[in-house]
C-alpha atoms as a PDB file:
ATOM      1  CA  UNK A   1       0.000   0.000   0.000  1.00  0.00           C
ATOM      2  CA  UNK A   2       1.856   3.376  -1.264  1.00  0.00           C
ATOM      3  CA  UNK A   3       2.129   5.854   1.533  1.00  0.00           C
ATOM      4  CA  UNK A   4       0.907   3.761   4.680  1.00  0.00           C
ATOM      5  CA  UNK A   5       3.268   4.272   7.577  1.00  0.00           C
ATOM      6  CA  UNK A   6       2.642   1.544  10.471  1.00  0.00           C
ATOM      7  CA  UNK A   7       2.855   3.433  13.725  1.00  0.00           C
ATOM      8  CA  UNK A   8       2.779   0.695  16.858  1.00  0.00           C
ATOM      9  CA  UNK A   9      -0.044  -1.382  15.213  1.00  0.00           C
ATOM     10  CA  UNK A  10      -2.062   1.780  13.691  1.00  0.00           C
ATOM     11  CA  UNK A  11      -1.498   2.729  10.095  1.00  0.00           C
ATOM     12  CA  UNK A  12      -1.336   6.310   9.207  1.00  0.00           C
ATOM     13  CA  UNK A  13      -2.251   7.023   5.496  1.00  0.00           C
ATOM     14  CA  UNK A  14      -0.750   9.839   4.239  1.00  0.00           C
ATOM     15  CA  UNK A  15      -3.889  12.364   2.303  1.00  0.00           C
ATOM     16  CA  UNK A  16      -4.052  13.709  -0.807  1.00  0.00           C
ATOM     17  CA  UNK A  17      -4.409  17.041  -1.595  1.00  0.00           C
ATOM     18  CA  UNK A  18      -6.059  17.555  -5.441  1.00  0.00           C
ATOM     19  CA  UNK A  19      -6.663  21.399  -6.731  1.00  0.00           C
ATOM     20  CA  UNK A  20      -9.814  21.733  -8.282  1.00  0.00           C
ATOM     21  CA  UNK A  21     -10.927  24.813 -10.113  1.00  0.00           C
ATOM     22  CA  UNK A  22     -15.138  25.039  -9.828  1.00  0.00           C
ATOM     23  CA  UNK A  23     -17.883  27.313  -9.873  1.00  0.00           C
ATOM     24  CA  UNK A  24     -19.775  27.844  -6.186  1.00  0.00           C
ATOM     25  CA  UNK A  25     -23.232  28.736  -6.414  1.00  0.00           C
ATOM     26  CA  UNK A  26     -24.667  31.846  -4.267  1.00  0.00           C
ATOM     27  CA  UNK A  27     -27.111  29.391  -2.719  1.00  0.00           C
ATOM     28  CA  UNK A  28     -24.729  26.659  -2.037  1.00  0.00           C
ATOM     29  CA  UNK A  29     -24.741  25.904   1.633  1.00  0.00           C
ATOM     30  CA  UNK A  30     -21.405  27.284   3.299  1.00  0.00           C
ATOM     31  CA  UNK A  31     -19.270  25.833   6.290  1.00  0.00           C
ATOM     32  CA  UNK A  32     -16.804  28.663   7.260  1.00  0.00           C
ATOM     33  CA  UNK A  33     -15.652  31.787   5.798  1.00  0.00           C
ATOM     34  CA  UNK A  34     -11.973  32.604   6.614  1.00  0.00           C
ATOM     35  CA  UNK A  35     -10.658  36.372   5.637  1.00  0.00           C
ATOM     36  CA  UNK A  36      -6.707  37.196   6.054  1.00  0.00           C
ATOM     37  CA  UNK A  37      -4.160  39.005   4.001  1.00  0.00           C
ATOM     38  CA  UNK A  38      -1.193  37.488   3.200  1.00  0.00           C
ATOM     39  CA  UNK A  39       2.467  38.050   3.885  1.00  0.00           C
ATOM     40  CA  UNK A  40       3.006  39.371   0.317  1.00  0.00           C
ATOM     41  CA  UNK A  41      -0.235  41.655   0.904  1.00  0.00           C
ATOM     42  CA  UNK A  42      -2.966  39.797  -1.212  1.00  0.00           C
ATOM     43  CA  UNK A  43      -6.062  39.565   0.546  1.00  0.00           C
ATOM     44  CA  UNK A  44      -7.469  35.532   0.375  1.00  0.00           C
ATOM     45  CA  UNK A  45     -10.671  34.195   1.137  1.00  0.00           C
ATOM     46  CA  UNK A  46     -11.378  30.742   2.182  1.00  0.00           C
ATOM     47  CA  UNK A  47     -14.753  29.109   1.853  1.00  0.00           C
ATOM     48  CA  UNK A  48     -15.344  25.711   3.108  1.00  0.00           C
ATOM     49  CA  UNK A  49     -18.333  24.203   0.854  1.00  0.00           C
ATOM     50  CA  UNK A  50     -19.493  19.910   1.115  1.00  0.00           C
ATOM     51  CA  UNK A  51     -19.240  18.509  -2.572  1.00  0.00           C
ATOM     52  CA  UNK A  52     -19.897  14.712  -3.009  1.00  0.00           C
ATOM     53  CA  UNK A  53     -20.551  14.148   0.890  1.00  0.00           C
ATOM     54  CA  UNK A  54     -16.803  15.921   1.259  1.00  0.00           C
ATOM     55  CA  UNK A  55     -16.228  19.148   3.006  1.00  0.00           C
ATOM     56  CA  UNK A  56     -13.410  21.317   0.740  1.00  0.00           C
ATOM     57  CA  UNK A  57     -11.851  24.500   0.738  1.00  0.00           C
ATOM     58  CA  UNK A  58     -12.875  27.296  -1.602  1.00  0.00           C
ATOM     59  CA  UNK A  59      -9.948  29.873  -2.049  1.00  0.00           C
ATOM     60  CA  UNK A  60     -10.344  33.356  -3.648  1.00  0.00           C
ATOM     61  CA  UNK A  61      -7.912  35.466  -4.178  1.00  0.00           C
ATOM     62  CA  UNK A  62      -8.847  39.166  -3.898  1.00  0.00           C
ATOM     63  CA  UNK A  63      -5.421  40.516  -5.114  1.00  0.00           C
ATOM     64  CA  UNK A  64      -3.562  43.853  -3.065  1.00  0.00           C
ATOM     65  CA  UNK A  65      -5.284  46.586  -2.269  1.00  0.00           C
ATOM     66  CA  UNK A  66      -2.509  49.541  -1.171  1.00  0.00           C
ATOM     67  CA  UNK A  67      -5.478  51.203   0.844  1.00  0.00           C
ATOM     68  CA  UNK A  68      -6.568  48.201   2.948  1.00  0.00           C
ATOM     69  CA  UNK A  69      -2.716  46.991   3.532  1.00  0.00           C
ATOM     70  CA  UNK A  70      -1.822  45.783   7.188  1.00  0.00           C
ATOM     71  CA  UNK A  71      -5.076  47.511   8.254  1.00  0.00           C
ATOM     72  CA  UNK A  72      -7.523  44.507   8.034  1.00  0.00           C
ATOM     73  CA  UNK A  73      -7.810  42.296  10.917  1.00  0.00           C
ATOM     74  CA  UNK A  74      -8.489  38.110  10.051  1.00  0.00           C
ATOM     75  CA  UNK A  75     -12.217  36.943  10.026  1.00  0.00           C
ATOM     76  CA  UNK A  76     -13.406  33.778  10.602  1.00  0.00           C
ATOM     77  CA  UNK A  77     -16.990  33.266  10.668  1.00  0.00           C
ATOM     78  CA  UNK A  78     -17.781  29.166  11.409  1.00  0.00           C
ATOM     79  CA  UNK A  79     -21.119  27.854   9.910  1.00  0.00           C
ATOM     80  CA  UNK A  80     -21.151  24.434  11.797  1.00  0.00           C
ATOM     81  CA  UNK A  81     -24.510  23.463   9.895  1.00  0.00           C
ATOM     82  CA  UNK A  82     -24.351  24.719   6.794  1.00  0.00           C
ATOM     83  CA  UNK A  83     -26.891  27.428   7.284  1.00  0.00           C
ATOM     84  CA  UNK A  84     -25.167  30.506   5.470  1.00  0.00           C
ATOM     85  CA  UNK A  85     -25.244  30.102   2.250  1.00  0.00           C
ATOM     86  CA  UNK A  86     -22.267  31.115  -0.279  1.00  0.00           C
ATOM     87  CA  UNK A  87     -23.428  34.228  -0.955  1.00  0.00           C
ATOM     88  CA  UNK A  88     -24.271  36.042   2.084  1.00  0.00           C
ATOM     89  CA  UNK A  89     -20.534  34.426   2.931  1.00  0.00           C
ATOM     90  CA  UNK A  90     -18.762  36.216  -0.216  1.00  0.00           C
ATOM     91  CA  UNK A  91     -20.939  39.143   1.190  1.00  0.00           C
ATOM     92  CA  UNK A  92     -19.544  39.126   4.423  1.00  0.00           C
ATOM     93  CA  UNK A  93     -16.176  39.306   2.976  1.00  0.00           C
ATOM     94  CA  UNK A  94     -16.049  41.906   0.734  1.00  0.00           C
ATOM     95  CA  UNK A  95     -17.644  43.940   3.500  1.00  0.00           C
ATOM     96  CA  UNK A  96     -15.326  42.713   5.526  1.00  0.00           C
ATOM     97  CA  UNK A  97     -12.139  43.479   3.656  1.00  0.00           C
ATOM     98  CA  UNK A  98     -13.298  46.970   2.987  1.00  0.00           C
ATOM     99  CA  UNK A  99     -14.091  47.808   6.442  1.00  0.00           C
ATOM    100  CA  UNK A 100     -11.840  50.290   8.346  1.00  0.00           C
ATOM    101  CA  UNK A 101     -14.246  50.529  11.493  1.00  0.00           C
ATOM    102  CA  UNK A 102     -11.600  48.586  13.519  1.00  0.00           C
ATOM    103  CA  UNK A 103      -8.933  50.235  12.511  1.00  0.00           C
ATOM    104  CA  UNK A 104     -10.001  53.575  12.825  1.00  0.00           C
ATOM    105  CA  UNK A 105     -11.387  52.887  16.688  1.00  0.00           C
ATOM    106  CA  UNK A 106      -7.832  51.186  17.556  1.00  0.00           C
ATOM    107  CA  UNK A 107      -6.165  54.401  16.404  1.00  0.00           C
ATOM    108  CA  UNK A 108      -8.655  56.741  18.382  1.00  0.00           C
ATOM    109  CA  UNK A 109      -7.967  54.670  21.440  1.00  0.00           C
ATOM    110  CA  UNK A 110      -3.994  54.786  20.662  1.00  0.00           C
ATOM    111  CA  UNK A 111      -4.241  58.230  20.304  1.00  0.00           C
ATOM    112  CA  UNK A 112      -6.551  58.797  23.430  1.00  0.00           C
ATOM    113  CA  UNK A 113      -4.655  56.460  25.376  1.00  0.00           C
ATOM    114  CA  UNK A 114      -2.829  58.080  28.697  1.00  0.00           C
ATOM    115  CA  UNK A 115      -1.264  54.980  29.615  1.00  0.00           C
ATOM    116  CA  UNK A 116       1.903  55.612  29.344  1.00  0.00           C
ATOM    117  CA  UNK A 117       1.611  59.170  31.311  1.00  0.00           C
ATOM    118  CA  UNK A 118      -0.222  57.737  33.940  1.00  0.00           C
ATOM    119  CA  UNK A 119       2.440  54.624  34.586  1.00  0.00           C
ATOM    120  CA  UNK A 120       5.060  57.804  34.910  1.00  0.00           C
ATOM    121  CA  UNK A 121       2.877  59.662  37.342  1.00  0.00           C
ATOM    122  CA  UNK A 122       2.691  56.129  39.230  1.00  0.00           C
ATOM    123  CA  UNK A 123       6.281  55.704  39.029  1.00  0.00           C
ATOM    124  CA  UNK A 124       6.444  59.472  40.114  1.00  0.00           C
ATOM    125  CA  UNK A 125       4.525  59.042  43.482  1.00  0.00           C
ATOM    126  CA  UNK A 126       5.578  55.408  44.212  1.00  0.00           C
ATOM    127  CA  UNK A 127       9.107  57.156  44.378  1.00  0.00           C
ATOM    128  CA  UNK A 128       8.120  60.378  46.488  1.00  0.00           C
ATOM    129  CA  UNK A 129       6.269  57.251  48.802  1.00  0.00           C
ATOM    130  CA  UNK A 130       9.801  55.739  49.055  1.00  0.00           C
ATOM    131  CA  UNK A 131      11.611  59.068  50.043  1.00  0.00           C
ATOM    132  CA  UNK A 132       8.382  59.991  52.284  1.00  0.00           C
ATOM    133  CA  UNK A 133       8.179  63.252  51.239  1.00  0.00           C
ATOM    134  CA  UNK A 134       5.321  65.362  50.139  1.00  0.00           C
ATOM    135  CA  UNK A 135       5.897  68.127  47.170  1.00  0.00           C
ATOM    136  CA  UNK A 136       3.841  71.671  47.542  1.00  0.00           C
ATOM    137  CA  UNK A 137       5.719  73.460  45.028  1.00  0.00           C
ATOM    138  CA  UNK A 138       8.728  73.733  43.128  1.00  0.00           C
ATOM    139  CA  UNK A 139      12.043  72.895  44.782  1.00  0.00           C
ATOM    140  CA  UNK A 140       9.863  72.583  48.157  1.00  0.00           C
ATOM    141  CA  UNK A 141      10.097  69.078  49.733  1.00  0.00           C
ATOM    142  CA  UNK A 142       8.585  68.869  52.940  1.00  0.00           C
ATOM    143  CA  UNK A 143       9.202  65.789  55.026  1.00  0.00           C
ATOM    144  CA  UNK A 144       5.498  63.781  56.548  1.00  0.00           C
ATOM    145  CA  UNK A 145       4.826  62.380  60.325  1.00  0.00           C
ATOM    146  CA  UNK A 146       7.872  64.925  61.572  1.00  0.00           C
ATOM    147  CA  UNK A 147      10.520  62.036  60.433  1.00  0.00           C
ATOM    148  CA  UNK A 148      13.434  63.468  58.599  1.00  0.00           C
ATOM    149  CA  UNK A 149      16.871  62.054  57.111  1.00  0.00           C
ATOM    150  CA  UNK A 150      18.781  63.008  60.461  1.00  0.00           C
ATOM    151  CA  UNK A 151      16.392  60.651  62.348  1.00  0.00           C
ATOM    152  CA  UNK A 152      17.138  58.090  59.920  1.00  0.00           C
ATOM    153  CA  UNK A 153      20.677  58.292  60.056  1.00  0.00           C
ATOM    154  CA  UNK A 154      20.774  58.666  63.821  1.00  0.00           C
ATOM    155  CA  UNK A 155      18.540  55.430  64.215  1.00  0.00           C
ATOM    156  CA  UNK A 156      20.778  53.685  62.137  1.00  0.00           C
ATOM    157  CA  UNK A 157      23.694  54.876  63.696  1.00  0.00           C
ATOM    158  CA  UNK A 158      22.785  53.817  67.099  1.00  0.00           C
ATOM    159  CA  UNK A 159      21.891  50.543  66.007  1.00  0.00           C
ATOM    160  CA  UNK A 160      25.495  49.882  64.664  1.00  0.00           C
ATOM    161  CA  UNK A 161      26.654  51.001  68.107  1.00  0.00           C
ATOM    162  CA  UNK A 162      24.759  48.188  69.693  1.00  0.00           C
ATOM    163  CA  UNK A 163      25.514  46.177  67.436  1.00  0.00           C
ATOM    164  CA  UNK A 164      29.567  47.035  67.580  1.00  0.00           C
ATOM    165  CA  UNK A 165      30.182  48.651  70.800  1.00  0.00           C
ATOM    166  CA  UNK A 166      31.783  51.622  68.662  1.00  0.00           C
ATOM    167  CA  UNK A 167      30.093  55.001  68.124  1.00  0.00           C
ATOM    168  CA  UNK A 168      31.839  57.389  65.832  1.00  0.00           C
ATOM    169  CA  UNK A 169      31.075  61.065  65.419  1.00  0.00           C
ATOM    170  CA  UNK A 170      31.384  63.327  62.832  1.00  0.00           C
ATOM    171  CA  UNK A 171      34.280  65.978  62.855  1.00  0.00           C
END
């Protein structure tokens, strides 16, 4: 048997791909619908139609369109029963592929977007949080709860004395 591969007591047939060029009818039951634009910028669609008890793939190729380029999200649309027909499909599509509604909305929200402004404001107070220090004007710092850097460093200070039995002043 040509192309039968035993795998541990199963046999795995290898299938058979044949290219068929046919005519689909607008009332022809479809399957799935499948939009995308290839990586050399022609848009396909890919119909999946039953012929002879078989389900097969339908393939149009809309060609490039320079104003649609990179700006068209993929589209699948499953039809698990059959009950879209070819037409409304092919419809679908070509509204589909002309359709800059996405695109235009993901650019309003890029350009609306303070995300990045707000994560440095964040960043801002998380750091004024670590310093504990509260900002009421330019060059002003004012320290909170009455706890300043020379209680810090004498704290520390006296705990290395403990800790060493040395204390060292400043000169």
């Amino acid at each position: 048997m040509r192309g039968a591969f035993p795998v541990s007591g199963l046999r795995r047939v290898q299938q058979v791909i044949e290219t068929v060029s046919h005519v689909l009818r607008d009332d022809e039951p479809c399957y799935g619908l499948s939009v995308k634009q290839e990586p050399d910028g022609r848009f396909v669609s890919c119909l999946l139609v039953m012929r002879g008890g078989i389900l097969q793939m339908a393939t149009i190729d809309h060609g490039t369109n320079k104003d649609y380029d990179g700006k068209i999200p993929p589209l699948f649309v499953p039809s698990s029963e059959g009950e879209n027909p070819v037409g409304l499909m092919l419809e679908m599509s070509e509204h589909h592929r002309h359709d800059l509604r996405w695109y235009r909305r993901a650019e309003e929200m890029k350009a609306e977007s303070t995300l990045f402004s707000d994560i440095l404001a964040q960043e801002e107070q998380a750091l004024l949080q670590i310093r504990n220090a509260s900002v009421f004007g330019p060059h002003q710092a004012i320290q909170r709860n009455g706890h300043s850097h020379q209680t810090v460093e004498r704290q520390w200070m006296n705990t290395r004395a403990e800790r060493t039995g040395k204390r060292r002043f400043a000169t």
